[in-house]
C-alpha atoms as a PDB file:
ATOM      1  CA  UNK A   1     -28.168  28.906  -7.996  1.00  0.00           C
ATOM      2  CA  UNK A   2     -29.960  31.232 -10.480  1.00  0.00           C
ATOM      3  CA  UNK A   3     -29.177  28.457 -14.043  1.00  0.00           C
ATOM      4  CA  UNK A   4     -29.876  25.580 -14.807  1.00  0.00           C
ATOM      5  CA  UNK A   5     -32.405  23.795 -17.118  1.00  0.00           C
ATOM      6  CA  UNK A   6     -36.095  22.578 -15.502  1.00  0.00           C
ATOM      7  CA  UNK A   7     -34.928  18.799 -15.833  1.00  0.00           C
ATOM      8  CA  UNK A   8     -31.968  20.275 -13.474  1.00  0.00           C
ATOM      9  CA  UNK A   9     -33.984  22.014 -10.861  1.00  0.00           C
ATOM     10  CA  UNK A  10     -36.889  19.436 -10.815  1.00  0.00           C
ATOM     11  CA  UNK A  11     -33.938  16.735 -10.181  1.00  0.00           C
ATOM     12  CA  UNK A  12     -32.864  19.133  -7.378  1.00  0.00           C
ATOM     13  CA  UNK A  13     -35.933  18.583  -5.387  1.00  0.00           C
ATOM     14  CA  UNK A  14     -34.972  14.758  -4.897  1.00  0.00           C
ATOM     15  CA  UNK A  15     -31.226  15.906  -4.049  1.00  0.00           C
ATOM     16  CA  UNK A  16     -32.649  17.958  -1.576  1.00  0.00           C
ATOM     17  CA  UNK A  17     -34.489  15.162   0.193  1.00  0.00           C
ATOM     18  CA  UNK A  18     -31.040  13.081  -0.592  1.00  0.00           C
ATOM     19  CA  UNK A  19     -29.139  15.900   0.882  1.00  0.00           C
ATOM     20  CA  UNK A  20     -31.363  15.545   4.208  1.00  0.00           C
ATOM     21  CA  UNK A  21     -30.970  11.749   4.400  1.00  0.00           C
ATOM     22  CA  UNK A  22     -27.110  12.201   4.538  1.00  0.00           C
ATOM     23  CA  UNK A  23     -27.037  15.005   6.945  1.00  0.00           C
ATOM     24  CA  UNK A  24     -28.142  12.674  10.013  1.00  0.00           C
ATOM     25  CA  UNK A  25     -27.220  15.222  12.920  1.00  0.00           C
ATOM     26  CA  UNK A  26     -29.763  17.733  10.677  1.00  0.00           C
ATOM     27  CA  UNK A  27     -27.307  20.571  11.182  1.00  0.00           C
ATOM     28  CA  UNK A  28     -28.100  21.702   7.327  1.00  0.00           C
ATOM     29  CA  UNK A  29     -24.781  20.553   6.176  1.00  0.00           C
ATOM     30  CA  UNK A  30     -22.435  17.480   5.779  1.00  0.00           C
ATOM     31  CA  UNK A  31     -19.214  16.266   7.704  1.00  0.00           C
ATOM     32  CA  UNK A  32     -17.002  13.850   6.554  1.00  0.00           C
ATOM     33  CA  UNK A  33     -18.260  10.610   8.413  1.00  0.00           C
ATOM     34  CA  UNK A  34     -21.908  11.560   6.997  1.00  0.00           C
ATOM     35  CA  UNK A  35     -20.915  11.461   3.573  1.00  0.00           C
ATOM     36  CA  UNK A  36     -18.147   8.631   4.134  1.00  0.00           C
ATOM     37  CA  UNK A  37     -21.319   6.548   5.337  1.00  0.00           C
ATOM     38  CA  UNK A  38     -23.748   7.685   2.081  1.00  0.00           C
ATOM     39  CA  UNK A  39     -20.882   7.080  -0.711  1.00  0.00           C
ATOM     40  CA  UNK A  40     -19.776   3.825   0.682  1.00  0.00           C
ATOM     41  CA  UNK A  41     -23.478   2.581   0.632  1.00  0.00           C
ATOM     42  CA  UNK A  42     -23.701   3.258  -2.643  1.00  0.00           C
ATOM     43  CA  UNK A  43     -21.033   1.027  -3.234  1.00  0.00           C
ATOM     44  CA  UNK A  44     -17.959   4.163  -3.822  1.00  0.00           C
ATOM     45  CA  UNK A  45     -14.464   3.280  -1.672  1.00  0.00           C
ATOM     46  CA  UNK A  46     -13.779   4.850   1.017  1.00  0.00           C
ATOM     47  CA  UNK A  47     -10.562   5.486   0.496  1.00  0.00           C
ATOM     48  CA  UNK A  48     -11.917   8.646  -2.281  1.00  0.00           C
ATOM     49  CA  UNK A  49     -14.117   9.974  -0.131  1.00  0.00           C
ATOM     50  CA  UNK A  50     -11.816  12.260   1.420  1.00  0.00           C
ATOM     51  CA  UNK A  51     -10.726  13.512  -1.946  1.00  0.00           C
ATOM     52  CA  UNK A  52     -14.378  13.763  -2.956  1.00  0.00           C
ATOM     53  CA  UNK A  53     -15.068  15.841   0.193  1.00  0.00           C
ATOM     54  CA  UNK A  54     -12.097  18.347  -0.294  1.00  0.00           C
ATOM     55  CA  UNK A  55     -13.625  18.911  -4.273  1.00  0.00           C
ATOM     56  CA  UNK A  56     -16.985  19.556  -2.697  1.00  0.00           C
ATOM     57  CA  UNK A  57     -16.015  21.562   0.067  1.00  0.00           C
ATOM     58  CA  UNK A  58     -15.339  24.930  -2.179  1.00  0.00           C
ATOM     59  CA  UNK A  59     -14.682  26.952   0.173  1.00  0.00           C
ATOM     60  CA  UNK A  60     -12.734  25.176   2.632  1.00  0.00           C
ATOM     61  CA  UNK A  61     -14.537  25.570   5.928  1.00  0.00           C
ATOM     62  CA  UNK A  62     -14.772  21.740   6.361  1.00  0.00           C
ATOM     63  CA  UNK A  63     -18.209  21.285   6.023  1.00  0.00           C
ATOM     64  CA  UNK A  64     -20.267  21.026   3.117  1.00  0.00           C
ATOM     65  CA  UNK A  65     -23.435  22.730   2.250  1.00  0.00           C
ATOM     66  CA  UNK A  66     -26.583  21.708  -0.151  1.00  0.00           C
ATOM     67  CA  UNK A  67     -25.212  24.346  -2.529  1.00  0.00           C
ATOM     68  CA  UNK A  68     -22.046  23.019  -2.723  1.00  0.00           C
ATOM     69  CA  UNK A  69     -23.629  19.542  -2.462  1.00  0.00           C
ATOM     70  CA  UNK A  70     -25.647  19.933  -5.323  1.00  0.00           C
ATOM     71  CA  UNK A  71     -23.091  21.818  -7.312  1.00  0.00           C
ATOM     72  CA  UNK A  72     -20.329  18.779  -7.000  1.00  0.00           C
ATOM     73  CA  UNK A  73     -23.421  16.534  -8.719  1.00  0.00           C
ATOM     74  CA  UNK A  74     -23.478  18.635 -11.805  1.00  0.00           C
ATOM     75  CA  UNK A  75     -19.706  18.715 -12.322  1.00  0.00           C
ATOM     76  CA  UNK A  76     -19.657  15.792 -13.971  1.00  0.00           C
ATOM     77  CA  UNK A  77     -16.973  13.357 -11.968  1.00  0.00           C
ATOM     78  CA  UNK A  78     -18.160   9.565 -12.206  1.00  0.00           C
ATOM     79  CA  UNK A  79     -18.783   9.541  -8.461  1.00  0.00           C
ATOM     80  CA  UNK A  80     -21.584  12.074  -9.143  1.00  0.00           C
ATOM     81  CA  UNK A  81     -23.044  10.292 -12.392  1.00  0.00           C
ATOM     82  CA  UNK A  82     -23.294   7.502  -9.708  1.00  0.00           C
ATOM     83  CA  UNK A  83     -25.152   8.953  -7.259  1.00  0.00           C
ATOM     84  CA  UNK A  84     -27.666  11.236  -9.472  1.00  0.00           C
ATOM     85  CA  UNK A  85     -27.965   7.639 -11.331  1.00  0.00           C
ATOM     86  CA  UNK A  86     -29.652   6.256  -8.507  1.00  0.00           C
ATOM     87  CA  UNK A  87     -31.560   9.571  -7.675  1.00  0.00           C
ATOM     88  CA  UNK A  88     -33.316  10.007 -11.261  1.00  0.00           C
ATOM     89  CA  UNK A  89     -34.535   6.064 -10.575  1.00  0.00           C
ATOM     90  CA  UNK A  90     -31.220   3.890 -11.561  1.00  0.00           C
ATOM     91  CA  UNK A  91     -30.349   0.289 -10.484  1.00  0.00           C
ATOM     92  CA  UNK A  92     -29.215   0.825  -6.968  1.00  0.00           C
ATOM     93  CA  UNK A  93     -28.682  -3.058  -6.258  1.00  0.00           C
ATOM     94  CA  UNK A  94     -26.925  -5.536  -8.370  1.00  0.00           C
ATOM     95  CA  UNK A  95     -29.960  -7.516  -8.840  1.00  0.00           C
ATOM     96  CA  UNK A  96     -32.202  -4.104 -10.340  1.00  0.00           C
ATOM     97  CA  UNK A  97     -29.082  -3.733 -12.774  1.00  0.00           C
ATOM     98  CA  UNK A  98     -29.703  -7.356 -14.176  1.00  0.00           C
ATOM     99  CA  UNK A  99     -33.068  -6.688 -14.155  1.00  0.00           C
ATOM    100  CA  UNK A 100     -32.431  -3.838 -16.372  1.00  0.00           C
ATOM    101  CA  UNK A 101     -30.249  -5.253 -18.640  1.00  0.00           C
ATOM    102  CA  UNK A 102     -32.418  -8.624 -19.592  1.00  0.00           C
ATOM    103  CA  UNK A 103     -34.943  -5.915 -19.963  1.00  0.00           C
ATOM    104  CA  UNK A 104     -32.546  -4.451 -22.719  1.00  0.00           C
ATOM    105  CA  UNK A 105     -31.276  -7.543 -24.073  1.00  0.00           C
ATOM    106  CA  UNK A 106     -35.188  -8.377 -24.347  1.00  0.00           C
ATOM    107  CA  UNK A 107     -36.526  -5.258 -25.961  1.00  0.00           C
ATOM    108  CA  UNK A 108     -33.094  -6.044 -29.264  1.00  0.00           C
ATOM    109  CA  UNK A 109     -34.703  -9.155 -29.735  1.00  0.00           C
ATOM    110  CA  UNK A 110     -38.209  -7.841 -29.660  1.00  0.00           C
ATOM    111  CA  UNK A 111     -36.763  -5.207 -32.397  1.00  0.00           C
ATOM    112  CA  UNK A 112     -38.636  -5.255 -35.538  1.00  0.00           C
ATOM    113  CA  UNK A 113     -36.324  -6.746 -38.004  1.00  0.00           C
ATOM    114  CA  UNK A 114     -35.192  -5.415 -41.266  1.00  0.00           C
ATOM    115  CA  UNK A 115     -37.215  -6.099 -44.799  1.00  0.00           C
ATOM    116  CA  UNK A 116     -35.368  -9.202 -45.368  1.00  0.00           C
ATOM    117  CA  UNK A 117     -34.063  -9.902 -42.530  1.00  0.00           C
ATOM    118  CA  UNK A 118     -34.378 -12.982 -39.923  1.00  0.00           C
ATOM    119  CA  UNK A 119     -35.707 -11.911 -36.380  1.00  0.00           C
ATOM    120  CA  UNK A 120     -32.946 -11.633 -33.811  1.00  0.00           C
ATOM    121  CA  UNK A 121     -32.818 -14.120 -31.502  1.00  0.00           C
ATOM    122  CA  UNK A 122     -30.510 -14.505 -28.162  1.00  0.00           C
ATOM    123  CA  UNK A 123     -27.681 -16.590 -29.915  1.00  0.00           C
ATOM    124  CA  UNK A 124     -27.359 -13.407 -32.302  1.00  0.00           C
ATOM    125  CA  UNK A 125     -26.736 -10.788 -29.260  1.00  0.00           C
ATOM    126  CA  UNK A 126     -24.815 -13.305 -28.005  1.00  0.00           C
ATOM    127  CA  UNK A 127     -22.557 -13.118 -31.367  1.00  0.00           C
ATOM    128  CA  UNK A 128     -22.490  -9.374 -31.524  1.00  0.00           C
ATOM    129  CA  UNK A 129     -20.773  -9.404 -27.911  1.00  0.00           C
ATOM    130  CA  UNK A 130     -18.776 -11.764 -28.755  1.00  0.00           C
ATOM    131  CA  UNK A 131     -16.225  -9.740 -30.563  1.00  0.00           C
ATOM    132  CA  UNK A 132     -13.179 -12.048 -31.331  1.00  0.00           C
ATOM    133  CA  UNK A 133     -15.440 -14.783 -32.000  1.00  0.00           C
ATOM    134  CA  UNK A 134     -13.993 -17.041 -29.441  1.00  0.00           C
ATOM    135  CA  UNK A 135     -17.033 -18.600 -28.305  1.00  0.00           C
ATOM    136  CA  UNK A 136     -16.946 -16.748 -24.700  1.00  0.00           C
ATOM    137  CA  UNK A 137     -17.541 -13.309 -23.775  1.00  0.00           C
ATOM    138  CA  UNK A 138     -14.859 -12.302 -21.433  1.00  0.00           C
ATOM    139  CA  UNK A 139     -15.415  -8.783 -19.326  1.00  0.00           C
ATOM    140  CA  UNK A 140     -13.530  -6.212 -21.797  1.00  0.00           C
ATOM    141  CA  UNK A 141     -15.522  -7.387 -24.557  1.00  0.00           C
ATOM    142  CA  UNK A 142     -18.992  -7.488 -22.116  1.00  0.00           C
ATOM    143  CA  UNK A 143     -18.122  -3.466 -21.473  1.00  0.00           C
ATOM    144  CA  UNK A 144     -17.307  -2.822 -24.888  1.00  0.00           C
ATOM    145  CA  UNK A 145     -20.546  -4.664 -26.040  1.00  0.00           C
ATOM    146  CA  UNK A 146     -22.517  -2.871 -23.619  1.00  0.00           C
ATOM    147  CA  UNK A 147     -21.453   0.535 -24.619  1.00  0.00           C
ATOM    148  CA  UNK A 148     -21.870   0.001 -28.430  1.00  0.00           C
ATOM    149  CA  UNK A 149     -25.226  -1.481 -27.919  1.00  0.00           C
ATOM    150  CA  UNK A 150     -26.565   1.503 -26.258  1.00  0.00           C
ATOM    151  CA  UNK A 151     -27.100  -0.198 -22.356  1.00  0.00           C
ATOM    152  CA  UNK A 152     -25.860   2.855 -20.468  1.00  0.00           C
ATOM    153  CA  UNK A 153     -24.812   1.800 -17.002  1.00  0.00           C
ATOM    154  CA  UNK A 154     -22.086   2.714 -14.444  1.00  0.00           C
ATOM    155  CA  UNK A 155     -18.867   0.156 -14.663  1.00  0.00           C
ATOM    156  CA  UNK A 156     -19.513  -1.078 -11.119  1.00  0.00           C
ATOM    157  CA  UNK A 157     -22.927  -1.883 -11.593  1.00  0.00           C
ATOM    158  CA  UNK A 158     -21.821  -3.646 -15.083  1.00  0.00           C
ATOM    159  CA  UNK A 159     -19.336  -5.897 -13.356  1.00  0.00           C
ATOM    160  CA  UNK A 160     -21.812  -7.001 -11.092  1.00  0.00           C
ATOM    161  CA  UNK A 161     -24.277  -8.240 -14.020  1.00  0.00           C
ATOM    162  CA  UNK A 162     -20.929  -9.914 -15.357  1.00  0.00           C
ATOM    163  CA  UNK A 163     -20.631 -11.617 -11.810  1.00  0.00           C
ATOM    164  CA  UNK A 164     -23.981 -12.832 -11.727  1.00  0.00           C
ATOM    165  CA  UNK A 165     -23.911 -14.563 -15.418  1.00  0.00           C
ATOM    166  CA  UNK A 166     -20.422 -15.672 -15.228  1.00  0.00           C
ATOM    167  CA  UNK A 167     -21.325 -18.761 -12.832  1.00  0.00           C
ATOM    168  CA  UNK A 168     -19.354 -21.308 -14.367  1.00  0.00           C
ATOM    169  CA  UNK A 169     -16.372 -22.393 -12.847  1.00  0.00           C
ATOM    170  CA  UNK A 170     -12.465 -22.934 -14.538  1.00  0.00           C
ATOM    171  CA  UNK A 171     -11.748 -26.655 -14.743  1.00  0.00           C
ATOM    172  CA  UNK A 172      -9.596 -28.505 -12.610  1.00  0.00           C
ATOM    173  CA  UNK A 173      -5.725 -29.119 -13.663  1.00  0.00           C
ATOM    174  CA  UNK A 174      -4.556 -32.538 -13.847  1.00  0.00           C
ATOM    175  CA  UNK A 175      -3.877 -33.612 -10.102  1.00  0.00           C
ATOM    176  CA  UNK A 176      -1.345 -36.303  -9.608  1.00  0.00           C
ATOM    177  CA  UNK A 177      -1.716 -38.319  -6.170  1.00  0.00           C
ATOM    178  CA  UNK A 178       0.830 -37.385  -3.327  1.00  0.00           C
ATOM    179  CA  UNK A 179       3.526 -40.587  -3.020  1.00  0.00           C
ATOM    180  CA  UNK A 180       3.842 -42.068   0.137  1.00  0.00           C
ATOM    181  CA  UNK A 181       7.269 -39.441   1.462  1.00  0.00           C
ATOM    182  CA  UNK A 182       5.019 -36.575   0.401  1.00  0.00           C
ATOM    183  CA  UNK A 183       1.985 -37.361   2.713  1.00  0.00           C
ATOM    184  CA  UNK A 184       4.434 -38.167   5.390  1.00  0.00           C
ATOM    185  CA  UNK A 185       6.223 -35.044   5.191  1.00  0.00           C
ATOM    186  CA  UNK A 186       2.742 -33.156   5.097  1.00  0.00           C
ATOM    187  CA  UNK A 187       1.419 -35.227   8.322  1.00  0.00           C
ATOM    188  CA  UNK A 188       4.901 -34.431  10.110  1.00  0.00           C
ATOM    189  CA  UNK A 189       4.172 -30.657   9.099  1.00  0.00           C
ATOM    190  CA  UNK A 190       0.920 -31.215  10.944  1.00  0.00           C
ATOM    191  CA  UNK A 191       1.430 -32.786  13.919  1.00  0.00           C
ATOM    192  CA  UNK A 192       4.543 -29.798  14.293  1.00  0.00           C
ATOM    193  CA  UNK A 193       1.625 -27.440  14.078  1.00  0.00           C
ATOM    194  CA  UNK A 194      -0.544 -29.669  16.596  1.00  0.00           C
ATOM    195  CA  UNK A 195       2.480 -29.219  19.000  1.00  0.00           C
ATOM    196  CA  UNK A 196       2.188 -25.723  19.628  1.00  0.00           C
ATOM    197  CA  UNK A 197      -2.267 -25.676  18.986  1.00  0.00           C
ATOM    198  CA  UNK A 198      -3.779 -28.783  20.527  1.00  0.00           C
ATOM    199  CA  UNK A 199      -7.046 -28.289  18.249  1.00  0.00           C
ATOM    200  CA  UNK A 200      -4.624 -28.804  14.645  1.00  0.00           C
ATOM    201  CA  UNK A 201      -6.290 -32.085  13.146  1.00  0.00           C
ATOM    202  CA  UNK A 202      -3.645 -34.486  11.376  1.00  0.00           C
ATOM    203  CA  UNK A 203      -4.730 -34.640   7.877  1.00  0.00           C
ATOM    204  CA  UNK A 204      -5.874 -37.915   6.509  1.00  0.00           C
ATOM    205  CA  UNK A 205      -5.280 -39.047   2.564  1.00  0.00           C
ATOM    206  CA  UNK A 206      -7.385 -41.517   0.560  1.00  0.00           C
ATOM    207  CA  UNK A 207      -5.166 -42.684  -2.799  1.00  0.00           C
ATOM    208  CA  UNK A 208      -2.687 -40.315  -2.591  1.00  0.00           C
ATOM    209  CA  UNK A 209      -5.531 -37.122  -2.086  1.00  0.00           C
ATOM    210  CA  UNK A 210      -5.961 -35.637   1.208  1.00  0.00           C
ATOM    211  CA  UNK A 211      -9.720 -35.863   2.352  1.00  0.00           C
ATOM    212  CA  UNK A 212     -11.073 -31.983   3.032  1.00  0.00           C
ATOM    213  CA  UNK A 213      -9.066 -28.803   3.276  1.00  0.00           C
ATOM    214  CA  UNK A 214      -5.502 -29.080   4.120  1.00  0.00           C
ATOM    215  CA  UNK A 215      -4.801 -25.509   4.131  1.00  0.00           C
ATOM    216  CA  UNK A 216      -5.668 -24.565   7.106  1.00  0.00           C
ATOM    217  CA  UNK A 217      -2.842 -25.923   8.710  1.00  0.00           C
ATOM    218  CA  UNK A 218      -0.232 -26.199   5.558  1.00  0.00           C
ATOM    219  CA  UNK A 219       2.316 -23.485   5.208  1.00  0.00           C
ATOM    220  CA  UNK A 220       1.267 -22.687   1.501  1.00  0.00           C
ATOM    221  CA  UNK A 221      -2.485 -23.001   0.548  1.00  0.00           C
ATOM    222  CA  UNK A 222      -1.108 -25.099  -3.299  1.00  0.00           C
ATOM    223  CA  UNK A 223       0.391 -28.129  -3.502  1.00  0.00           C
ATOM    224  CA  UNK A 224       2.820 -28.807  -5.822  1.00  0.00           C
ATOM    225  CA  UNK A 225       4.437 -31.845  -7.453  1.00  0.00           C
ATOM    226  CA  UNK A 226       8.237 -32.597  -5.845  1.00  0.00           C
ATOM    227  CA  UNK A 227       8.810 -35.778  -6.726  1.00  0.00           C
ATOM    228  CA  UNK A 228      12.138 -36.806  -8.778  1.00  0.00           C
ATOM    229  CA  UNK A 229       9.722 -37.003 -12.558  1.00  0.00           C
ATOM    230  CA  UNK A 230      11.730 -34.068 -13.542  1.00  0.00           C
ATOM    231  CA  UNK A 231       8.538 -33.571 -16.303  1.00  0.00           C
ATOM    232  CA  UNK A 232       5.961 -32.527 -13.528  1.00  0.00           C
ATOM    233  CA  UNK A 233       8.996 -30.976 -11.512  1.00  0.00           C
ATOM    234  CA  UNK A 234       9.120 -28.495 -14.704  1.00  0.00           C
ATOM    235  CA  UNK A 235       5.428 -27.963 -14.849  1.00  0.00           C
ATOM    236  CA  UNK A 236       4.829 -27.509 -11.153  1.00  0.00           C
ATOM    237  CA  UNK A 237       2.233 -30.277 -11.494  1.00  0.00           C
ATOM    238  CA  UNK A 238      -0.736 -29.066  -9.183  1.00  0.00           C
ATOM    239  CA  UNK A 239      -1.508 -31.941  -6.876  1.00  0.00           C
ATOM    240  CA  UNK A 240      -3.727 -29.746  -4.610  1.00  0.00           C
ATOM    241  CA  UNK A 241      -5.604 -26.551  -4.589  1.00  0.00           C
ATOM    242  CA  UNK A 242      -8.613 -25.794  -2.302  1.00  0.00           C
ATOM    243  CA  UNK A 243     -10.141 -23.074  -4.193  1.00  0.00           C
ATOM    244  CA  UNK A 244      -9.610 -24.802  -7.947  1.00  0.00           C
ATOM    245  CA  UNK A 245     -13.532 -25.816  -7.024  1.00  0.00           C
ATOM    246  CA  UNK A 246     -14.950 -22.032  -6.442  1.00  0.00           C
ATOM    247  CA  UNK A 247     -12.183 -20.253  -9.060  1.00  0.00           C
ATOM    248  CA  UNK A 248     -14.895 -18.467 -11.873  1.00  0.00           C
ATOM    249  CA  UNK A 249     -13.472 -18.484 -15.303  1.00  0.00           C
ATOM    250  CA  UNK A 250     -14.037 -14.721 -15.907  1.00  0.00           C
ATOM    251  CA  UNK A 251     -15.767 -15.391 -19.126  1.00  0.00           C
ATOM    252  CA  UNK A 252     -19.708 -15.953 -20.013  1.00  0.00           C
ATOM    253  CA  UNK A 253     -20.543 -18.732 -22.377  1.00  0.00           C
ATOM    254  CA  UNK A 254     -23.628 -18.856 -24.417  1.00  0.00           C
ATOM    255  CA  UNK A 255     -24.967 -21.615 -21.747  1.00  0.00           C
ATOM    256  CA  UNK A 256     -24.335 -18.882 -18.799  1.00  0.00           C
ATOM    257  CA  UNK A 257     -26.080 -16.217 -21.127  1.00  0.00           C
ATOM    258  CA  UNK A 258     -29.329 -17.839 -21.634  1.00  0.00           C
ATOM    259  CA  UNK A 259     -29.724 -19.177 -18.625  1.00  0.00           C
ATOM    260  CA  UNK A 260     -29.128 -15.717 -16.749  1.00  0.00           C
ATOM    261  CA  UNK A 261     -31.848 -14.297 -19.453  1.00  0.00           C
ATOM    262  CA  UNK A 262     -34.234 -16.789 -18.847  1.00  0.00           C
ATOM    263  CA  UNK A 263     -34.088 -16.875 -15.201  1.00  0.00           C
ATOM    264  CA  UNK A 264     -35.697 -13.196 -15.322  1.00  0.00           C
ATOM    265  CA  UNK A 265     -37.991 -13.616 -18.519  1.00  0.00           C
ATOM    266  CA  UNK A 266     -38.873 -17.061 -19.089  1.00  0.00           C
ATOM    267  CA  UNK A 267     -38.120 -17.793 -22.839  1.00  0.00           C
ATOM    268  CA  UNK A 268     -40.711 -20.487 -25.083  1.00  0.00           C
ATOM    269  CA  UNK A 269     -38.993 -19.534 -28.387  1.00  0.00           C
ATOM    270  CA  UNK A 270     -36.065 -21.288 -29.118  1.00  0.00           C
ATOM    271  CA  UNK A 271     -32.886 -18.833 -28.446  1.00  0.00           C
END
C-alpha cells in the first residue's frame, strides 16, 4: 500500500507483529480457525467471524493476507475499531476499561471550574448522567452519558464498566409461605423424581419456605401462589425464586457510583 498518513503506517508496524501472532502455523497468511481464535479473544462472537473473514478475504482465495489484513482494519467496521483499539494501547480487559474511565471521571472533577463557579464534585457527574433525574443511572442513559462526556470507548467494553458498578441487587417480592397441600404436592413431585434417580433429595420446608434450592428437582425453577385467595391467584404471588438473591437491578445508584470510584482512587474530599 503506497497511502496512508505516518500515524497509519507507524500503527502498521504493531499490526504486523499482530498479524504474526494470529498466523500460528507462520504460513504468512490467515485461515479461518486462526482468526476465529484472535477475534473471539478479544471478546467478538464467533458467530461474525465468518462474515468478517469473507469481507477480508478480497479476493476470494480463502485465505487472507497482511495486505488484506491490514486493509479490513482501516475500513472502518466496529470489529476493526475494536481490534486497532487494543493495538494503539486500549483497555483490552474489563478491569483496564474501569481503570480508564475513573481515570476520566477523575480528571472532570479535577477540571478547573468556571469564574464563579463551585468545583465539581462526584455527586455532580453523577447528576449529569443521570438524565431523567430518577435517582439511578440505568445503561441507555450510562452510554448516552458516556458519549456526550467525551469517554470514547467500544460498547462492549462500556457494558462491562456498567457490570462492574451495577453490584446492587433488585429486592425481593413479597413471598407468601407455601400451605400445608402445597408442600405436599411439591414433596410428592420429589419423591416421583427420586423414583426414577435414587440421588433426588426430598425437599424439606421450615414455616411454609423450603430450606435451599428446590429447583433442581422442581419442574419450573418459580413458584407461584395457587391457593384459593383469588387476590394473589391474580398477581401470581411469588412464593419462591432461587435467583431473586443474585438478579442485578440493571441500574447504578449514586452509592454503587462512588464506591466503584473510590475503590480505584481513594477519595478524602467529600463526594
Amino acid at each position: 500500500m503506497s497511502s496512508g498518513t505516518v500515524e497509519e503506517w507507524a500503527q502498521k508496524d504493531s499490526l504486523q507483529a499482530l498479524f504474526n501472532r494470529i498466523d500460528s502455523n507462520c504460513d504468512g497468511t490467515l485461515s479461518t480457525d486462526e482468526l476465529r481464535r484472535a477475534l473471539c479473544a478479544i471478546g467478538l462472537k464467533s458467530a461474525d467471524v465468518t462474515k468478517i473473514y469473507k469481507v477480508m478475504d478480497t479476493n476470494c482465495d480463502d485465505r487472507v493476507s497482511y495486505t488484506e489484513f491490514v486493509k479490513w482494519l482501516f475500513h472502518g467496521s466496529k470489529e476493526a475499531e475494536v481490534i486497532t483499539k487494543k493495538v494503539m494501547g486500549g483497555p483490552a480487559t474489563a478491569s483496564e476499561a474501569m481503570d480508564e474511565f475513573v481515570a476520566f471521571i477523575q480528571e472532570l472533577k479535577d477540571t478547573p471550574p468556571e469564574e464563579g463557579e463551585k468545583p465539581t464534585k462526584l455527586r455532580d457527574i453523577f447528576r449529569k448522567m443521570d438524565e431523567n433525574g430518577s435517582g439511578k443511572i440505568s445503561f441507555t442513559e450510562f452510554h448516552s452519558s458516556c458519549k456526550s462526556l467525551g469517554f470514547d470507548i467500544d460498547d462492549d467494553m462500556l457494558k462491562e464498566i456498567f457490570d462492574q458498578i451495577d453490584v446492587q441487587r433488585a429486592s425481593n417480592r413479597k413471598k407468601k409461605p407455601l400451605s400445608q397441600e402445597e408442600q405436599d404436592e411439591i414433596i410428592a413431585e420429589a419423591k416421583a423424581r427420586q423414583a426414577e434417580d435414587p440421588s433426588v433429595e426430598i425437599p424439606e420446608f421450615m414455616d411454609g419456605f423450603p430450606k435451599g434450592d428446590i429447583s433442581c428437582w422442581l419442574s419450573h425453577e418459580k413458584v407461584y401462589y395457587c391457593g384459593s385467595n383469588k387476590k394473589y391467584l391474580k398477581q401470581r404471588r411469588l412464593i419462591y425464586d432461587p435467583h431473586a438473591a443474585t438478579t442485578r437491578d440493571f441500574a447504578i445508584t449514586f452509592s454503587e457510583f462512588k464506591k466503584a470510584f473510590n475503590a480505584v482512587i481513594p477519595v478524602t474530599k467529600k463526594a
